[in-house]
Protein backbone atom coordinates (compact mmCIF):
# COMPACT_ATOMS: atom_id res chain seq x y z
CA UNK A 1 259.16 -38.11 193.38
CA UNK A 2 259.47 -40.03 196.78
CA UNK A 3 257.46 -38.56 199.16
CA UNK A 4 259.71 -39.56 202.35
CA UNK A 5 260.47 -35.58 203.03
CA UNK A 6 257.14 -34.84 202.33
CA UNK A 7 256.53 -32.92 205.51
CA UNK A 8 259.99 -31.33 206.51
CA UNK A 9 260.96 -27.73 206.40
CA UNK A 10 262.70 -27.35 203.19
CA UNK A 11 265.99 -25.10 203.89
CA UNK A 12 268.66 -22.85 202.09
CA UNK A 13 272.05 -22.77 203.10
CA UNK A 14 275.34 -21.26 201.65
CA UNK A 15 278.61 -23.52 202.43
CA UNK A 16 282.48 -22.21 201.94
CA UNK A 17 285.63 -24.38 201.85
CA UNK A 18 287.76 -21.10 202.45
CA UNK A 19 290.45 -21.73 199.57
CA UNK A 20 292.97 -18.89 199.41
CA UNK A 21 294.05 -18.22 195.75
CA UNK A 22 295.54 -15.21 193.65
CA UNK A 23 292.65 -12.79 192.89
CA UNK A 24 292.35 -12.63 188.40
CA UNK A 25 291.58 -9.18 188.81
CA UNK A 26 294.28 -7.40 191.10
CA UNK A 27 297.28 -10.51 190.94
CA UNK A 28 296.63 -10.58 194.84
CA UNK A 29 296.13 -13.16 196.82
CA UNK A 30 294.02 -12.85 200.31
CA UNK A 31 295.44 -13.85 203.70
CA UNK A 32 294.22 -16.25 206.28
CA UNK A 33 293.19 -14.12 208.50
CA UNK A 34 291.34 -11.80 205.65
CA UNK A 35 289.98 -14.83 204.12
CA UNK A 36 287.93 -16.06 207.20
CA UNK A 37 286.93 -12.60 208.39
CA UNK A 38 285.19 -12.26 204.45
CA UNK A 39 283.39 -15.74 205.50
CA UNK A 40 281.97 -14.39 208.73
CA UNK A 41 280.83 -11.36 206.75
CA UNK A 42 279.48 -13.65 203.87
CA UNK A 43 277.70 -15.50 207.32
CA UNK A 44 276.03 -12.78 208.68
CA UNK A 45 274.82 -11.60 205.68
CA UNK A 46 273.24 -15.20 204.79
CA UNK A 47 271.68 -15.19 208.29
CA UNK A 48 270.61 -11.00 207.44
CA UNK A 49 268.43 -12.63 204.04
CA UNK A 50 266.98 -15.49 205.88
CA UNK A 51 269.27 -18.09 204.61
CA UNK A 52 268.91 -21.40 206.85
CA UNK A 53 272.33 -22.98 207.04
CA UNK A 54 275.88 -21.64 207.03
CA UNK A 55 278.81 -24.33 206.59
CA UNK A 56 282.21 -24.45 206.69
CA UNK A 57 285.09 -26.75 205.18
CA UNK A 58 288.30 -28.11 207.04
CA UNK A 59 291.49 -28.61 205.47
CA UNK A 60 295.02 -28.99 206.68
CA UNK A 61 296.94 -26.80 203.65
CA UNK A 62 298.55 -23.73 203.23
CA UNK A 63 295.98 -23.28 200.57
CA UNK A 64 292.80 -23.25 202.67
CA UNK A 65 291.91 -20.59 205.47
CA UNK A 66 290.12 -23.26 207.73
CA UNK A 67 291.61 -25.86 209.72
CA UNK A 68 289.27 -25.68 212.64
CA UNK A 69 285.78 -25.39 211.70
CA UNK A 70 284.66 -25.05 214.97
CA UNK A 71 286.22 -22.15 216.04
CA UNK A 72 285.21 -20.28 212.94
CA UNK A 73 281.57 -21.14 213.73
CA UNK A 74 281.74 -20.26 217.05
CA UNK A 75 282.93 -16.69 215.75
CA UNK A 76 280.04 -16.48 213.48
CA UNK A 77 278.03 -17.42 216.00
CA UNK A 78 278.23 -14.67 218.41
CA UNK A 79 277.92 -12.54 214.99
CA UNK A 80 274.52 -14.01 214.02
CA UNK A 81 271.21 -14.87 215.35
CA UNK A 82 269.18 -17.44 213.60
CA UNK A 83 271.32 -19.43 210.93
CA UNK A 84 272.27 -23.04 211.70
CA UNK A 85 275.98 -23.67 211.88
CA UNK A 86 277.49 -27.14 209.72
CA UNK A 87 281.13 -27.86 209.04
CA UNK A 88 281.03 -28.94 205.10
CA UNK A 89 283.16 -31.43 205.98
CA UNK A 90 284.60 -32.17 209.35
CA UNK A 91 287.64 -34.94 208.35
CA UNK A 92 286.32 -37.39 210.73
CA UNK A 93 288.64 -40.42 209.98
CA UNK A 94 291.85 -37.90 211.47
CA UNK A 95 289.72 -36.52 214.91
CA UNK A 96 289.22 -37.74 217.95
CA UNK A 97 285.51 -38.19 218.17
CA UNK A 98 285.24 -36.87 222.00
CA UNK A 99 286.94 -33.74 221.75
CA UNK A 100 285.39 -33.28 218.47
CA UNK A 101 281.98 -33.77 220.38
CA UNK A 102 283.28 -31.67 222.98
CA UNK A 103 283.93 -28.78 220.28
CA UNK A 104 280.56 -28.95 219.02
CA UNK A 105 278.41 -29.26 222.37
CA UNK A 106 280.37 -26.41 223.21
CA UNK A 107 279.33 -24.42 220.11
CA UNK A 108 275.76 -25.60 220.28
CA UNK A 109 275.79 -23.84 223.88
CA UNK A 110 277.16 -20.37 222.41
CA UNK A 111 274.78 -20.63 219.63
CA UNK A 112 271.95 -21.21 221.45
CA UNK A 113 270.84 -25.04 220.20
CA UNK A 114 272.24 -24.14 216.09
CA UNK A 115 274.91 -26.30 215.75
CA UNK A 116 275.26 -29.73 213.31
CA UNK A 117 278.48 -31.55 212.21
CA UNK A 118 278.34 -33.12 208.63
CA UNK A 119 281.25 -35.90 208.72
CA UNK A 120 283.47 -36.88 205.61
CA UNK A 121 286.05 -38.85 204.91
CA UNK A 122 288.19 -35.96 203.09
CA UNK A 123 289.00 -35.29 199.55
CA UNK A 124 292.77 -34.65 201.05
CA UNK A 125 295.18 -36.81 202.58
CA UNK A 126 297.11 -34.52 204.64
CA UNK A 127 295.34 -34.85 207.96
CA UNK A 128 296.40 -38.44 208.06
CA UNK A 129 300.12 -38.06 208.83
CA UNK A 130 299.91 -35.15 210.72
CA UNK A 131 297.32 -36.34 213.57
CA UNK A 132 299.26 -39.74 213.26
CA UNK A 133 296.96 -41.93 211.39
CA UNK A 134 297.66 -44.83 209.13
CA UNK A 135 295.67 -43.73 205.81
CA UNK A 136 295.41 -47.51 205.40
CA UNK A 137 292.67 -47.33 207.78
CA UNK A 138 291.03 -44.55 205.85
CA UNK A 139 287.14 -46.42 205.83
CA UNK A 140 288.13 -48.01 209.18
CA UNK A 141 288.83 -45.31 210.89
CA UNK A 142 285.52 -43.58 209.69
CA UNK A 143 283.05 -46.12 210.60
CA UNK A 144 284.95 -46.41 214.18
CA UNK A 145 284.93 -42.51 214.72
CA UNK A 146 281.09 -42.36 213.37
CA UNK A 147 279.87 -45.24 215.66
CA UNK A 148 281.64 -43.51 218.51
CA UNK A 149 280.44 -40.15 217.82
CA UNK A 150 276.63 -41.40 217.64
CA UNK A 151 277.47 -43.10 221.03
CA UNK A 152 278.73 -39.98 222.39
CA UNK A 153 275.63 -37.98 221.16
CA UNK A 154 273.17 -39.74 222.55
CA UNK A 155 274.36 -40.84 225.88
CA UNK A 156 276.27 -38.83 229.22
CA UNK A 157 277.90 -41.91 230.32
CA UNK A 158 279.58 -44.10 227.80
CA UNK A 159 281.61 -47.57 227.87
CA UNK A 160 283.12 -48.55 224.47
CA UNK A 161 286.00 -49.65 223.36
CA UNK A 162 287.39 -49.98 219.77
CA UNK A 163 290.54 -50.20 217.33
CA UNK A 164 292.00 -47.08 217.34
CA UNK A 165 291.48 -45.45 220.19
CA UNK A 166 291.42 -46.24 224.07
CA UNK A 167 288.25 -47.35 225.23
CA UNK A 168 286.07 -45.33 227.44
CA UNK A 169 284.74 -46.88 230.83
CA UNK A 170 281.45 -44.83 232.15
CA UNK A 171 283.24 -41.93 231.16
CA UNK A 172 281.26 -38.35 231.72
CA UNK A 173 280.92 -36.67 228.24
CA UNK A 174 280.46 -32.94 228.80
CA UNK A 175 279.07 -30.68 228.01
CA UNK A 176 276.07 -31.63 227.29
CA UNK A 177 274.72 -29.63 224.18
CA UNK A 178 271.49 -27.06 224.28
CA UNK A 179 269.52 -29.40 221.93
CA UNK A 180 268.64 -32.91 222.53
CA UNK A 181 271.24 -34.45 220.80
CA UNK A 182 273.24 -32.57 217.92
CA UNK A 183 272.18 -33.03 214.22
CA UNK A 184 274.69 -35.24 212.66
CA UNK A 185 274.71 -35.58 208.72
CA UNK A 186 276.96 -37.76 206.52
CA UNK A 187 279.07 -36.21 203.80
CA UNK A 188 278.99 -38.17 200.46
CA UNK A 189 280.33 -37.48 197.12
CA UNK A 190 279.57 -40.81 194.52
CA UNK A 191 280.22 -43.65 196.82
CA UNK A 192 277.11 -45.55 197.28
CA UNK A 193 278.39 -47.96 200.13
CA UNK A 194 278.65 -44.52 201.65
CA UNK A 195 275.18 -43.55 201.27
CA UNK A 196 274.24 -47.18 202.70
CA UNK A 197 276.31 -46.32 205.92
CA UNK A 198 274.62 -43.01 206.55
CA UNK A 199 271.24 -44.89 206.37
CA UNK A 200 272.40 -47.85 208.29
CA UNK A 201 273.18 -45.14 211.18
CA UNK A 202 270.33 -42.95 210.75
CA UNK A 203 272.18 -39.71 209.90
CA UNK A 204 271.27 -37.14 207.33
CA UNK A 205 272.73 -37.56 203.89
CA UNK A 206 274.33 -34.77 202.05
CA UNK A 207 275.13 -34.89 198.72
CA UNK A 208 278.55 -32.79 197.12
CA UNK A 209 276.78 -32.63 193.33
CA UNK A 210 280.01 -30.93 191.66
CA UNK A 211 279.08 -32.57 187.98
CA UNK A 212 276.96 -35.10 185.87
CA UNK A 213 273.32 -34.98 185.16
CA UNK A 214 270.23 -34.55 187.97
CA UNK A 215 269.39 -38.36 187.56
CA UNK A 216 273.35 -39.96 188.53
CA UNK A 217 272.49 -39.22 192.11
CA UNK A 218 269.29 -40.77 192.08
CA UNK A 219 270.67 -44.25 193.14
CA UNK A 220 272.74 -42.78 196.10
CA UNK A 221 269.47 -41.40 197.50
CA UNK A 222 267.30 -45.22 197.04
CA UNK A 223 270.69 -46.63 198.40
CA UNK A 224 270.58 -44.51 201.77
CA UNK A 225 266.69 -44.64 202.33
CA UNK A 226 266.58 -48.62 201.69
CA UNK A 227 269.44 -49.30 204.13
CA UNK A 228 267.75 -47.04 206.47
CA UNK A 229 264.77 -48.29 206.19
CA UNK A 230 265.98 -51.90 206.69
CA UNK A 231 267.75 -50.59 209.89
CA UNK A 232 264.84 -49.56 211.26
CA UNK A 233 265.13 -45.96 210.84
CA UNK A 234 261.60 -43.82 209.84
CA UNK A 235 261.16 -40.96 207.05
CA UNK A 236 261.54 -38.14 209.48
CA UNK A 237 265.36 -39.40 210.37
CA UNK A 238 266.25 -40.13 207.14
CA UNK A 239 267.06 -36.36 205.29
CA UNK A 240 268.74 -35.94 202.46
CA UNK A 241 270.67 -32.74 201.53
CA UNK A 242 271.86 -31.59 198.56
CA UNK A 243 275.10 -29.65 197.86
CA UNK A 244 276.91 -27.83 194.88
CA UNK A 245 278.96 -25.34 193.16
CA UNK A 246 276.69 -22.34 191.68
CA UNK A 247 276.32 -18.45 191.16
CA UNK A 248 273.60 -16.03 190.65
CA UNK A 249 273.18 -13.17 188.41
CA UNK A 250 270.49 -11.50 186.65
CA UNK A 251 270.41 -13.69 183.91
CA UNK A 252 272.46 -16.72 182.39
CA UNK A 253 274.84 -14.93 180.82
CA UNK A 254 275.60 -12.63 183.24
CA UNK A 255 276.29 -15.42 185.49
CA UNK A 256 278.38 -17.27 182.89
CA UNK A 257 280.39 -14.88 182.30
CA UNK A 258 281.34 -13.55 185.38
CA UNK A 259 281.82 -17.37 186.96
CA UNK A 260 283.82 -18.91 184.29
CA UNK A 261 286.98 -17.13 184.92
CA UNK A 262 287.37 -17.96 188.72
CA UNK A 263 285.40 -21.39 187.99
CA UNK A 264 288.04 -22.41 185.56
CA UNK A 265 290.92 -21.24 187.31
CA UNK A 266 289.45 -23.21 190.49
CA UNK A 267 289.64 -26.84 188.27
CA UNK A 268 293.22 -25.77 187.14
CA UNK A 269 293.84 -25.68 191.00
CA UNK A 270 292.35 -28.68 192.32
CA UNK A 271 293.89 -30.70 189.39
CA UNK A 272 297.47 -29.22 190.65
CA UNK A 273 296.83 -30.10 194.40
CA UNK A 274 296.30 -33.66 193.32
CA UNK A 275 299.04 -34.17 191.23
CA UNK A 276 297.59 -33.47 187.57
CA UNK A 277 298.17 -32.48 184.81
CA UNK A 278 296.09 -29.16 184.24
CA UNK A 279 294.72 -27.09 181.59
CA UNK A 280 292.24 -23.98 181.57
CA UNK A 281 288.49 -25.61 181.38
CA UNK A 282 286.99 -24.75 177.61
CA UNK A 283 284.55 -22.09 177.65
CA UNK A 284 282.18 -24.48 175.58
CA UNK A 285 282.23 -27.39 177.94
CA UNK A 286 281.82 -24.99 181.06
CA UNK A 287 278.73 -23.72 178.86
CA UNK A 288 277.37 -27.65 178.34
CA UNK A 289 278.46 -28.09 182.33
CA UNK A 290 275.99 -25.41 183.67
CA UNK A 291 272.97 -26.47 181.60
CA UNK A 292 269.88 -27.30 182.36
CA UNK A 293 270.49 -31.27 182.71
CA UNK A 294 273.74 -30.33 184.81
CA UNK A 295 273.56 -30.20 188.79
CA UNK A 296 275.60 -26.97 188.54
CA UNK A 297 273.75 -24.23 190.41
CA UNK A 298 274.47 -21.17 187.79
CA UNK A 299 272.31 -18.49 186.32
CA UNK A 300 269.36 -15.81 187.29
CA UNK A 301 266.93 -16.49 190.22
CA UNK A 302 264.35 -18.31 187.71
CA UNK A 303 266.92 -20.87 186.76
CA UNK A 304 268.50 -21.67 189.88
CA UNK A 305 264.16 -21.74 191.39
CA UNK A 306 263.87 -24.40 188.63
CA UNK A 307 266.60 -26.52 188.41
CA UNK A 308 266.08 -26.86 192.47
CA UNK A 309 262.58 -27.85 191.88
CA UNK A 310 263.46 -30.38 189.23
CA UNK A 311 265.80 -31.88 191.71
CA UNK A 312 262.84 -31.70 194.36
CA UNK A 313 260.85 -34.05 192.46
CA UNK A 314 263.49 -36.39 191.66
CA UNK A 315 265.47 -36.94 195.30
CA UNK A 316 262.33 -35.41 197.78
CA UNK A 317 265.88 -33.28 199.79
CA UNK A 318 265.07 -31.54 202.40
CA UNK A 319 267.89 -28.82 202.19
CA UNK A 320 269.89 -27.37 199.32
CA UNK A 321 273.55 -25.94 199.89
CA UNK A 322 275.59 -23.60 197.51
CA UNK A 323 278.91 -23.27 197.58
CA UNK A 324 280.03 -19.67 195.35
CA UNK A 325 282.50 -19.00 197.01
CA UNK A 326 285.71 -20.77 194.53
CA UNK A 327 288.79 -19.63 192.59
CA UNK A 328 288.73 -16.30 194.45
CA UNK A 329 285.40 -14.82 192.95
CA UNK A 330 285.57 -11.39 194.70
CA UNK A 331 283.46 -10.46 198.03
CA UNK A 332 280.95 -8.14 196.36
CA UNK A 333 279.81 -10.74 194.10
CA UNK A 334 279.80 -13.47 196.70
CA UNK A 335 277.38 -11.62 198.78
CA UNK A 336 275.38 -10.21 195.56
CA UNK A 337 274.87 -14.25 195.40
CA UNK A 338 273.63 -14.69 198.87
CA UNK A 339 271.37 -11.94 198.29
CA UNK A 340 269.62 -12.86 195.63
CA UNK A 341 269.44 -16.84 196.92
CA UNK A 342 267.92 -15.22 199.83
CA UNK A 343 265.55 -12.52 198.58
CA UNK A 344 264.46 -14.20 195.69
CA UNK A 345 265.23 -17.53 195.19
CA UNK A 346 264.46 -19.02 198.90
CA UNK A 347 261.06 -17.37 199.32
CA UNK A 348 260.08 -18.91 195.91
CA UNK A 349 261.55 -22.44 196.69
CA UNK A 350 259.42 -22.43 200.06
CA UNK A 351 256.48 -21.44 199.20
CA UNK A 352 256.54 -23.71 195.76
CA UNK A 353 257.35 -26.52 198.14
CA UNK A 354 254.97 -25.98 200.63
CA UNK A 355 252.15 -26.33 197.58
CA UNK A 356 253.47 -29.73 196.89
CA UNK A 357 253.80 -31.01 200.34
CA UNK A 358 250.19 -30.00 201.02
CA UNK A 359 249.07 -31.57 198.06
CA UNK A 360 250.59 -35.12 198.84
CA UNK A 361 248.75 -34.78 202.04
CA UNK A 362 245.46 -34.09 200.52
């Protein structure tokens, strides 16, 4: 294992994309406004169990509850007390990078110094046209918005100019947020020029594991750290997160067969919102999909403890995110998740952790 997150907190999180689809059980299907008030519940619960990170999605669909992560935050932030608050993504290729900084200073100050931003470049293409973007410029536009947002973090005054936006001239960036500067991660799926970029800029790398085998993501991980490290950047800056799709029962089975229904019907979605032909997901490759080699999070406490420890020794992350909450699995068993990922998986993960960390530094 490297040993480059050797002594960092490890943390827990839970992360939502707020998709609103037709409950399997009752034939309904949740509103808006329902749909976000269940993810401030599922929130302060997380932050009840001692969970360390709570993040939220952004889309631009009929089909998704959350176009504004920020003001959903800030809602769950007057409802909670100690989690940290992450958008899981914020689109930022389709924002302007000063009011988005703006939005997040803002939320750090009602949270009291908890809030990140983890930027993406979006899985949809909707935001483009609407804000008035040419999706042409789709990497362009990233790195710009990125460079400028780093700019904006770290300075009151900025000058810069760029492509696609007009240029700033000692311009007052306010408010200033409670921390020092906010906690900015990178969003990354497979791409590993990606990963290179987040290290090349010194931001936190986090990881959306939705398939393959523990070892694919290994080369995303040297990517990031090796272009950090060329840029200068040291072990402390350089964090690596991981995310992923997962549910907890009291044993394997349990969990398989209460998460294949809404996990299947979830696929069958996604494949439809991008055009695809679709199909209902075999039982017996969702079976080979949440095994032991896969980077699916799904099964009793023990597994999930295990599988996250295997990953520690291969990537050395700092944080691990799960996302349950997919293809309309019902409230009661979302929060029966974050329960037990709080009460019994994240006490184990820490302490098991802290054994190793104090061992490398023997």
């Amino acid at each position: 294992m490297e040993t480059q997150q050797m002594n960092q907190p490890f943390e827990i999180g839970i992360y939502t994309l707020a998709d609103i689809v037709k409950n399997l059980l009752t034939g309904e299907t949740i509103s808006a406004k329902g749909r976000i008030h269940e993810i401030i519940e599922a929130a302060k619960l997380a932050d009840e169990v001692g969970l360390d990170v709570f993040g939220v999605g952004e889309h631009h669909r009929l089909d998704y509850a959350v176009s504004s992560p920020q003001m959903v935050l800030s809602a769950i932030a007057q409802a909670t007390k100690n989690i940290k608050l992450t958008t899981t993504t914020t689109v930022l290729n389709t924002v302007d990078p000063v009011r988005l900084f703006e939005d997040f200073a803002t939320l750090d100050l009602i949270s009291g110094g908890r809030a990140e931003i983890t930027a993406g470049r979006g899985a949809f293409v909707e935001s483009f046209p609407l804000f008035g973007y040419d999706f042409n410029d789709y990497d362009a536009l990233f790195e710009e918005h990125l460079q400028l947002f780093i700019e904006l973090n770290e300075q009151e005054r900025v000058t810069w100019s760029g492509r696609f936006r007009s240029a700033l001239n000692n311009a007052e960036i306010t408010p200033r947020p409670e921390q020092a500067q906010l906690p900015i991660w990178v969003g990354v799926g497979g791409t590993v020029s990606s990963a290179e970029r987040a290290g090349r800029y010194g931001t936190g790398l986090n990881i959306a594991m939705i398939g393959g085998a523990h070892e694919r993501f290994i080369p995303l991980i040297d990517a990031y750290r090796e272009s950090g490290y060329i840029t200068g950047f040291t072990d402390k800056q350089l964090k690596v997160a991981v995310s992923g799709h997962g549910y907890i029962a009291n044993s394997m089975d349990q969990a398989r067969d209460e998460f294949y229904p809404y996990y299947s019907h979830y696929l069958k979605l996604i494949q439809e919102q991008r055009g695809m032909r679709s199909g209902i997901l075999p039982r017996e490759v969702f079976e080979q999909m949440t095994g032991p080699e896969s980077v699916m999070f799904i099964g009793s406490p023990q597994e999930i403890i295990e599988k996250v420890l295997h990953q520690y020794e291969l990537y050395g992350h700092s944080r691990f995110m799960l996302q349950t909450d997919i293809g309309g699995v019902p409230f009661k068993n979302i929060a029966k998740t974050i329960e037990l990922l709080g009460t019994e998986v994240a006490p184990v993960l820490r302490r098991e952790i802290n054994k190793h960390q104090a061992l490398e530094l023997t």
